[in-house]
N, C-alpha and C. Protein backbone atom coordinates (compact mmCIF):
# COMPACT_ATOMS: atom_id res chain seq x y z
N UNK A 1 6.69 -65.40 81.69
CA UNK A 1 6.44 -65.77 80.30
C UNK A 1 7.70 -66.38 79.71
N UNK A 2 7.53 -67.50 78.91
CA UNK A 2 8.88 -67.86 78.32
C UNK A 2 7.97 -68.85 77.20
N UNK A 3 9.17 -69.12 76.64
CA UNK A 3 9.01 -69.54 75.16
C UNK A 3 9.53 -71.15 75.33
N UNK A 4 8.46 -72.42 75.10
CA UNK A 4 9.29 -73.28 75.04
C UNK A 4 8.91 -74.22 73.96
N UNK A 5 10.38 -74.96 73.26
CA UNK A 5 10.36 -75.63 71.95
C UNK A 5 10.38 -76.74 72.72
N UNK A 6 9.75 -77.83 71.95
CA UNK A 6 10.11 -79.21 72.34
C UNK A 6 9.73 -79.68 70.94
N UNK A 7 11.31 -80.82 71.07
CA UNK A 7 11.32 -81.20 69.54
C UNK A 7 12.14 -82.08 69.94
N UNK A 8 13.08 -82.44 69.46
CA UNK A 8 14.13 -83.93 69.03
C UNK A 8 15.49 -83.44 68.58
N UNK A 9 16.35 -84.22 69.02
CA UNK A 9 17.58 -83.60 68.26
C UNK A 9 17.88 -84.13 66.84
N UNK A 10 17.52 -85.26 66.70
CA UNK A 10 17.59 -85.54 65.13
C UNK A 10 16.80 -84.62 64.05
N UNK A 11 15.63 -83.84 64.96
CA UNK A 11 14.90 -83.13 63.71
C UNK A 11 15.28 -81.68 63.57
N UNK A 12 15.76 -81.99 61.82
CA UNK A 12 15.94 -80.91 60.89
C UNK A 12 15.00 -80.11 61.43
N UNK A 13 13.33 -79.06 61.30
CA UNK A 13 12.88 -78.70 61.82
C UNK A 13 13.11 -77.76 63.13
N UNK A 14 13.55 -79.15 64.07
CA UNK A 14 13.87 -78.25 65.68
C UNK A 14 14.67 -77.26 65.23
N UNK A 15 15.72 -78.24 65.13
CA UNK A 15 17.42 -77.47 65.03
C UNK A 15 16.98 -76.77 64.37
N UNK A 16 16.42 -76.10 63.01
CA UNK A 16 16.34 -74.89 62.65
C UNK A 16 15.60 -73.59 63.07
N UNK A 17 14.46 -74.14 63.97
CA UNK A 17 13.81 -73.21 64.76
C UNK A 17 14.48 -72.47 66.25
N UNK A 18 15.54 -73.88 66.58
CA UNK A 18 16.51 -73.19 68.00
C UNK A 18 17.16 -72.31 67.04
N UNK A 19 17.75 -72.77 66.41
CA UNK A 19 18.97 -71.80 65.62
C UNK A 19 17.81 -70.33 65.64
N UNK A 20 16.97 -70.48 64.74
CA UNK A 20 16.35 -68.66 64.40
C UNK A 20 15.96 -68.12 65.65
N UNK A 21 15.66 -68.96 66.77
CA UNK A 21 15.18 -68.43 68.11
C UNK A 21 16.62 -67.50 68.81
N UNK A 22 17.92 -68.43 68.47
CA UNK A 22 19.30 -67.92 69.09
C UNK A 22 19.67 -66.39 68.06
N UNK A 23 19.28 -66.76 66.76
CA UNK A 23 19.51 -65.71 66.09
C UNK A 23 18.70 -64.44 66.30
N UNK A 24 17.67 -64.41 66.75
CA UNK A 24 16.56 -63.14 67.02
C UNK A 24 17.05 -62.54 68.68
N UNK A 25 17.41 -63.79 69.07
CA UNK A 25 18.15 -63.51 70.60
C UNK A 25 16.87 -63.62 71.66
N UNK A 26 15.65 -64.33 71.27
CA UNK A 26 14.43 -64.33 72.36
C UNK A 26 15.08 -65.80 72.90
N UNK A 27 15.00 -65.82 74.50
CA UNK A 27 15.63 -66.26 75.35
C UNK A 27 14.34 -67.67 75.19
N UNK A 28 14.61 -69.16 75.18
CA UNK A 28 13.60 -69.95 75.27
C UNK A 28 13.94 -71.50 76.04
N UNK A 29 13.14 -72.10 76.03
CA UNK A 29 13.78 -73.49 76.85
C UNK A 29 13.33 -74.91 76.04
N UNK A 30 14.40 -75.41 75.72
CA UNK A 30 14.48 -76.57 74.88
C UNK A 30 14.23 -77.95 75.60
N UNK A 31 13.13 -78.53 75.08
CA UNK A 31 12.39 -79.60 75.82
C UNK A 31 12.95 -81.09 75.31
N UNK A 32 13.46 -81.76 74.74
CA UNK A 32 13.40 -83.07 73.69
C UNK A 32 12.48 -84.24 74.37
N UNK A 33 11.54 -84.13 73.73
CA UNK A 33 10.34 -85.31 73.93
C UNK A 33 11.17 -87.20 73.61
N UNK A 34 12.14 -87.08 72.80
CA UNK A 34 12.53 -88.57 73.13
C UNK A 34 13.18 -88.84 74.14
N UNK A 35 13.47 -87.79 75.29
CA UNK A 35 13.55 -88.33 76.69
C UNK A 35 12.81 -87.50 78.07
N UNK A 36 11.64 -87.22 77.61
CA UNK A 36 10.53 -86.76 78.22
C UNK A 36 8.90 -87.06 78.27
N UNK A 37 8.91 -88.56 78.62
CA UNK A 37 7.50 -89.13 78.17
C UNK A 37 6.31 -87.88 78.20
N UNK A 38 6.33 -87.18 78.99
CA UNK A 38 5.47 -86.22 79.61
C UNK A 38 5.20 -85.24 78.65
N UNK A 39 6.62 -84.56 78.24
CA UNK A 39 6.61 -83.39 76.89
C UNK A 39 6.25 -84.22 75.93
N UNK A 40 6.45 -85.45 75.64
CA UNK A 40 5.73 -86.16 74.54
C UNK A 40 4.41 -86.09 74.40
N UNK A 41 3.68 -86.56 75.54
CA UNK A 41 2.16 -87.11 75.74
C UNK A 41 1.60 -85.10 75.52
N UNK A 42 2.15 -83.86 75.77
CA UNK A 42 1.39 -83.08 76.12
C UNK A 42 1.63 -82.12 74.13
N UNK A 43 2.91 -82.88 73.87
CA UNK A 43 2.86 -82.32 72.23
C UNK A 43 1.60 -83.08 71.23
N UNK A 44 1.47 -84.60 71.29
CA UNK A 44 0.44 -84.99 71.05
C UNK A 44 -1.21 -84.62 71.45
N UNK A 45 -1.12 -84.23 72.56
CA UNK A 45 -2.65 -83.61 73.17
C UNK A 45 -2.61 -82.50 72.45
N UNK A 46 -1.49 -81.84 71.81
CA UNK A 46 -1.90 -80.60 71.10
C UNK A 46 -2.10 -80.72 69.42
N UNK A 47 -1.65 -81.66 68.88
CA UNK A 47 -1.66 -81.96 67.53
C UNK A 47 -1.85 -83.61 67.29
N UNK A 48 -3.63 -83.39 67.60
CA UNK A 48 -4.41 -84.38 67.16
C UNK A 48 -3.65 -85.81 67.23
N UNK A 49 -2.71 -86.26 68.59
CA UNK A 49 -2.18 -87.09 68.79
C UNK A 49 -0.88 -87.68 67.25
N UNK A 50 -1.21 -86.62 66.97
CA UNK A 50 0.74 -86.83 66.43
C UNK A 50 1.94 -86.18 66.82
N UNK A 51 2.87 -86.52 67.12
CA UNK A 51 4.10 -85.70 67.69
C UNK A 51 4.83 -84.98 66.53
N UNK A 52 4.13 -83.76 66.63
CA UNK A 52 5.05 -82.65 65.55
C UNK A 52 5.93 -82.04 66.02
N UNK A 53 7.26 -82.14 65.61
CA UNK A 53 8.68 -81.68 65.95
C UNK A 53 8.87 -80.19 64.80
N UNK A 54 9.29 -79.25 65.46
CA UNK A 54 8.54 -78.19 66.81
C UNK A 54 7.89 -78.19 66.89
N UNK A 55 7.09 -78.27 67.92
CA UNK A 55 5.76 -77.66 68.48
C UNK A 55 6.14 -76.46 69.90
N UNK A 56 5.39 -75.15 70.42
CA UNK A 56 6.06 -74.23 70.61
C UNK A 56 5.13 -74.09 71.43
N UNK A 57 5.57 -73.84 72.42
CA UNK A 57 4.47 -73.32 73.52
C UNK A 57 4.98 -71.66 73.78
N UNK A 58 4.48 -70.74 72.80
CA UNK A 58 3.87 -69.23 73.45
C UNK A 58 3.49 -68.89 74.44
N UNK A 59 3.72 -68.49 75.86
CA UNK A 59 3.07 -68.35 76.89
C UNK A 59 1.26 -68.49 76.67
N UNK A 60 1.65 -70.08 76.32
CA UNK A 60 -0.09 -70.57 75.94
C UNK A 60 -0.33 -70.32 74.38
N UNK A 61 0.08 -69.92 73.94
CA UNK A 61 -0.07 -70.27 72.23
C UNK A 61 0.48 -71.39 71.94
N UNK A 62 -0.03 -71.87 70.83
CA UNK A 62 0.80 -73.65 70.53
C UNK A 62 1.55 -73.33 68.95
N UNK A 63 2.50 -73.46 68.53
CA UNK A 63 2.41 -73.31 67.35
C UNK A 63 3.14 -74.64 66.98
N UNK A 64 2.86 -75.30 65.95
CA UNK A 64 3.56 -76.73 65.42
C UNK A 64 4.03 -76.10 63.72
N UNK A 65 5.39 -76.61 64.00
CA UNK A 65 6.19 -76.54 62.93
C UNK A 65 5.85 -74.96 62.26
N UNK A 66 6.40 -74.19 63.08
CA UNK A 66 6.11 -73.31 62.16
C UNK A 66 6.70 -72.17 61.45
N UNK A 67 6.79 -71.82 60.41
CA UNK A 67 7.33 -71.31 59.40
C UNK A 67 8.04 -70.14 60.32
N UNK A 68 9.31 -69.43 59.67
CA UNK A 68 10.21 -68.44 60.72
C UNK A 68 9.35 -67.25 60.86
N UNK A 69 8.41 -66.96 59.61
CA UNK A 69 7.75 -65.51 59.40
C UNK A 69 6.98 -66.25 60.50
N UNK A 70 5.93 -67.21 60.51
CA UNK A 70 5.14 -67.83 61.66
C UNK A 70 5.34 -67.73 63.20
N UNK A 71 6.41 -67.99 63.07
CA UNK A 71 7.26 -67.81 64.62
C UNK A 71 7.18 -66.20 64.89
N UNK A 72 8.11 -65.71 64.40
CA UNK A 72 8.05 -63.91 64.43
C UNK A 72 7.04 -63.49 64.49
N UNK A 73 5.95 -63.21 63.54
CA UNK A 73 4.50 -63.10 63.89
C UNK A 73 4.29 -62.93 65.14
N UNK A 74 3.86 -64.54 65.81
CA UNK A 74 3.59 -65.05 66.97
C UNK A 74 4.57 -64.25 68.06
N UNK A 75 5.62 -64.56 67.99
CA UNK A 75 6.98 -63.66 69.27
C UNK A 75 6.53 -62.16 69.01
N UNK A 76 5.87 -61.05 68.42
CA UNK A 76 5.84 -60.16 68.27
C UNK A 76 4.25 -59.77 68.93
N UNK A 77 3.44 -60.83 68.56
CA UNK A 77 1.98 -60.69 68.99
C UNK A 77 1.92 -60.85 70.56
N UNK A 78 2.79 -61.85 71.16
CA UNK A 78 3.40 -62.34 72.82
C UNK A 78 3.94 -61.17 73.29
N UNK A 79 4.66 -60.28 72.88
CA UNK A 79 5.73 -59.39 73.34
C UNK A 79 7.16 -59.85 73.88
N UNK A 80 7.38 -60.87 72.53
CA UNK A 80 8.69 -61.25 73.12
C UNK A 80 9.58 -60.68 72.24
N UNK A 81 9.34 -60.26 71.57
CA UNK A 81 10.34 -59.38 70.44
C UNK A 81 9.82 -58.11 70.17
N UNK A 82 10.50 -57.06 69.59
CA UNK A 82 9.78 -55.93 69.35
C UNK A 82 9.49 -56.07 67.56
């Protein structure tokens, strides 16, 4: 099970979701879709063919852009946090 962000380095967004991911200390793997045609094409198959920077793959949960309480939630419902 692992946690992976794919986002962009220019986006405000990412960077603030790696940051709260480093701050909670849940271990995850950072994707950037502007040099990953592939992580691109599979963030769009998940959000109605727009590329939303984060989008989060939960061991199979998707979450796009989502709020820190959103994230936690989710990492707590996974068992990646207590």
């Amino acid at each position: 099970m692992e946690v992976k962000v794919y986002g962009a380095g220019w986006c405000h967004d990412t960077q603030d979701t790696l940051r709260h991911l480093k701050e909670l200390g849940v271990a995850h793997v950072y994707i950037d879709v502007e040099e990953n045609a592939e992580a691109a094409e599979w963030v769009r198959q998940h959000n109605d063919g727009k590329e939303r920077k984060p989008t989060l793959d939960l061991a199979g949960q998707v979450l796009s852009v989502p709020t820190n309480r959103e994230l936690e939630s989710a990492l707590r419902e996974k068992g990646f946090m207590a």
